[in-house]
Protein backbone atom coordinates (compact mmCIF):
# COMPACT_ATOMS: atom_id res chain seq x y z
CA UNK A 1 -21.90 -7.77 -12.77
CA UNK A 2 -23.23 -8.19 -9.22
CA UNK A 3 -22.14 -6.29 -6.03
CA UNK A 4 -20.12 -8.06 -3.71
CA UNK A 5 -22.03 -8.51 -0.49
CA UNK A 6 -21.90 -10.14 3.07
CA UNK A 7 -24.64 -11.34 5.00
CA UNK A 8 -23.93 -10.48 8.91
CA UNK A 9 -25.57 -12.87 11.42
CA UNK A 10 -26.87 -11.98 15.00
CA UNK A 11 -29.56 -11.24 17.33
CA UNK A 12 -32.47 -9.12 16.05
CA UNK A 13 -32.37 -7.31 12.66
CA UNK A 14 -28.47 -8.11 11.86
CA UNK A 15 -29.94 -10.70 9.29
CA UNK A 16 -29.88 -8.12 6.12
CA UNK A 17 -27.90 -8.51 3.36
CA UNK A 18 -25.69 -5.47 2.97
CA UNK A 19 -23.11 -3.90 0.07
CA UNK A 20 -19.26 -3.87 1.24
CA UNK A 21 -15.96 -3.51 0.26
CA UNK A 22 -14.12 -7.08 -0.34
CA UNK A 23 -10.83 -5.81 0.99
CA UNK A 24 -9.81 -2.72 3.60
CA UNK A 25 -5.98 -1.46 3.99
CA UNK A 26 -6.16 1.16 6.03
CA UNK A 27 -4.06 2.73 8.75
CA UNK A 28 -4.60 5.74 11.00
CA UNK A 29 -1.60 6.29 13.91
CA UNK A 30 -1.06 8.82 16.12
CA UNK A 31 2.78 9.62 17.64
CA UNK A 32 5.55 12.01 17.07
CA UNK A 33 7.92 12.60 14.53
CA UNK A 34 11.60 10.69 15.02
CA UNK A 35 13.46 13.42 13.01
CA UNK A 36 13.26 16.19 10.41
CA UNK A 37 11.18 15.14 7.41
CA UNK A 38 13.53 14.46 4.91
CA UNK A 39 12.39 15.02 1.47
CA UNK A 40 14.39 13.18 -2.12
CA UNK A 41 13.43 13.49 -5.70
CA UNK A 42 13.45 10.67 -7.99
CA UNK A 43 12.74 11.19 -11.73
CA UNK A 44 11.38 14.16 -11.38
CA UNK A 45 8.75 13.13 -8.09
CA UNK A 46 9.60 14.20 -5.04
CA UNK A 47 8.22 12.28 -1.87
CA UNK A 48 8.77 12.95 1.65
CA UNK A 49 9.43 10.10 4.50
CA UNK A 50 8.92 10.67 7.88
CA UNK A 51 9.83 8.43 11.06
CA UNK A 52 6.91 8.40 13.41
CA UNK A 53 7.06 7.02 16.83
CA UNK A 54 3.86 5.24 18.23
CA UNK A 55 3.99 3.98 21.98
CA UNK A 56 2.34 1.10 23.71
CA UNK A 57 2.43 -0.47 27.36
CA UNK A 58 1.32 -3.37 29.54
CA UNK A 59 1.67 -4.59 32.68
CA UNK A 60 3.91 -7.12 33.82
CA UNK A 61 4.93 -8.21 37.22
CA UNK A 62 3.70 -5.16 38.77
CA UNK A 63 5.57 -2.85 36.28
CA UNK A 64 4.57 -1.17 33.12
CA UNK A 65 6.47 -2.09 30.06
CA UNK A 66 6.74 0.68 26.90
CA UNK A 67 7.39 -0.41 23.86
CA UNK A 68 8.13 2.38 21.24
CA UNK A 69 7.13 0.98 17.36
CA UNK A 70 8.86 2.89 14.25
CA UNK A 71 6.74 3.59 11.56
CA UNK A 72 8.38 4.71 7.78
CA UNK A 73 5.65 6.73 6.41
CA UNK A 74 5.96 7.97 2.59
CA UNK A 75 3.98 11.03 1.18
CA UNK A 76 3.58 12.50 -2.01
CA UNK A 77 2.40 15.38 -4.01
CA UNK A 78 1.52 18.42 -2.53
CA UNK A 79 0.31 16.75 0.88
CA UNK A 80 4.63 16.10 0.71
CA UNK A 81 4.86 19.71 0.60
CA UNK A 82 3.10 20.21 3.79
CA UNK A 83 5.01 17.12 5.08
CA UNK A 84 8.01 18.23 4.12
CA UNK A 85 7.49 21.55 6.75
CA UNK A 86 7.49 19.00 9.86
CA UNK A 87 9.96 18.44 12.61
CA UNK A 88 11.43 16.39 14.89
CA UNK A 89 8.74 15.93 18.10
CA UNK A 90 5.99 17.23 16.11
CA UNK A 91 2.91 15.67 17.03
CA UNK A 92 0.45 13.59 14.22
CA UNK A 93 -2.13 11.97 12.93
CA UNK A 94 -1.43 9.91 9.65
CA UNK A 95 -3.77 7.60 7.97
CA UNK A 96 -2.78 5.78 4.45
CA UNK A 97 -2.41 2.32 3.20
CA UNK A 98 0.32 -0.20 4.41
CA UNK A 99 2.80 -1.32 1.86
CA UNK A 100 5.19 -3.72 1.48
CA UNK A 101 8.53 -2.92 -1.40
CA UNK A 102 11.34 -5.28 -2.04
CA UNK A 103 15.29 -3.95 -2.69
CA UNK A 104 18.69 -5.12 -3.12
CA UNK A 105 20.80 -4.75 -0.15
CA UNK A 106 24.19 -4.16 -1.13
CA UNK A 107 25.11 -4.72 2.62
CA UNK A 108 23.78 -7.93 3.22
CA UNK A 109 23.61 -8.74 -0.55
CA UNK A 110 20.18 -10.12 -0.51
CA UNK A 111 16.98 -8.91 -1.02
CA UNK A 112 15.24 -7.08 1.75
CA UNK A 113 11.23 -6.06 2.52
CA UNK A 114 10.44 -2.85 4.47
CA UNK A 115 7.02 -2.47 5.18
CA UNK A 116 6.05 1.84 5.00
CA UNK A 117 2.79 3.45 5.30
CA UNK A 118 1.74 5.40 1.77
CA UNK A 119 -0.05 8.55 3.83
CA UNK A 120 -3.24 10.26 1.67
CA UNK A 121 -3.96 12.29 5.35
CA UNK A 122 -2.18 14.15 7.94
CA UNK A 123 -3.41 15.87 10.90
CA UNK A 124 -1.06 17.82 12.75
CA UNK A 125 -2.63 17.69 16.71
CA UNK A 126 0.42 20.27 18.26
CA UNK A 127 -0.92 23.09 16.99
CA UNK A 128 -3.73 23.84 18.98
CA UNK A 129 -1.54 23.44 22.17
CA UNK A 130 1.05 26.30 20.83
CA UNK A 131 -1.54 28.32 20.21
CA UNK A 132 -3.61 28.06 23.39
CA UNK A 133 0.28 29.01 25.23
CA UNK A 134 0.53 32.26 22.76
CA UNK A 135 -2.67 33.13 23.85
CA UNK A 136 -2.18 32.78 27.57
CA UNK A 137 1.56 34.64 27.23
CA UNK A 138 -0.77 37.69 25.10
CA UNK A 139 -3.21 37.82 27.94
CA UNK A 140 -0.18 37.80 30.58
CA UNK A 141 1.42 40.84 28.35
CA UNK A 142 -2.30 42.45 28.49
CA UNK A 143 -2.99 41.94 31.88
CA UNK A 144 0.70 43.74 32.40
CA UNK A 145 -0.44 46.96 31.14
């Protein structure tokens, strides 16, 4: 069977035919935590969701507009574990895949589609900023003595 390839076009030596990936979902955001992790179990899997807040602005008018986007993120497996240990205002990376999943809502009595990130990474970015304050309070405590 052949590779799938793609042949880019363009000044200079962009002519060459190259190997590549016929489809890409793939999602890396950066924002703090909503809440708690909260973790379920399910048949015997357990999988974690988190609600992570990602920020954008533009200018309008002479004013900055924020808007704040709310992201479900799903994790599973052991990376849940670690997941699982977050909390509210804690500061991330995720990247994963973006997936769609249809229910039954008993409220509205139709069916419904959320949209949720399936994480396979997480970075957590707060952690160098604690530790750089317990260093500077153990200096302060050395520097007392």
């Amino acid at each position: 069977m052949a590779s799938p390839s793609v042949t880019r076009a363009g000044y200079g030596k962009f002519n060459e035919t190259e190997i590549t990936t016929v489809y890409k979902n793939n999602v890396t955001l950066i924002g703090f935590t909503g809440a708690d992790a909260e973790v379920r179990t399910n048949n015997n899997r357990s999988l974690t969701t988190l609600s992570l807040a990602t920020k954008s602005s533009y200018k309008k008018d002479g004013k900055y507009i924020e808007h704040t986007e709310w992201h479900r993120c799903v994790v599973f497996g052991k990376l849940g574990e670690f997941a699982a240990t977050l909390k509210k205002g804690a500061h991330i990376e995720v990247e994963g895949e973006l997936r769609s999943r249809k229910y039954g809502s008993k409220k509205t009595n139709s069916e419904q589609t959320i949209w949720e990130i399936r994480v396979n990474s997480i970075l957590k970015l707060d952690r160098a900023a604690k530790a750089s304050a317990d260093d500077e309070d153990e200096s302060a405590e050395e520097e007392a003595a």
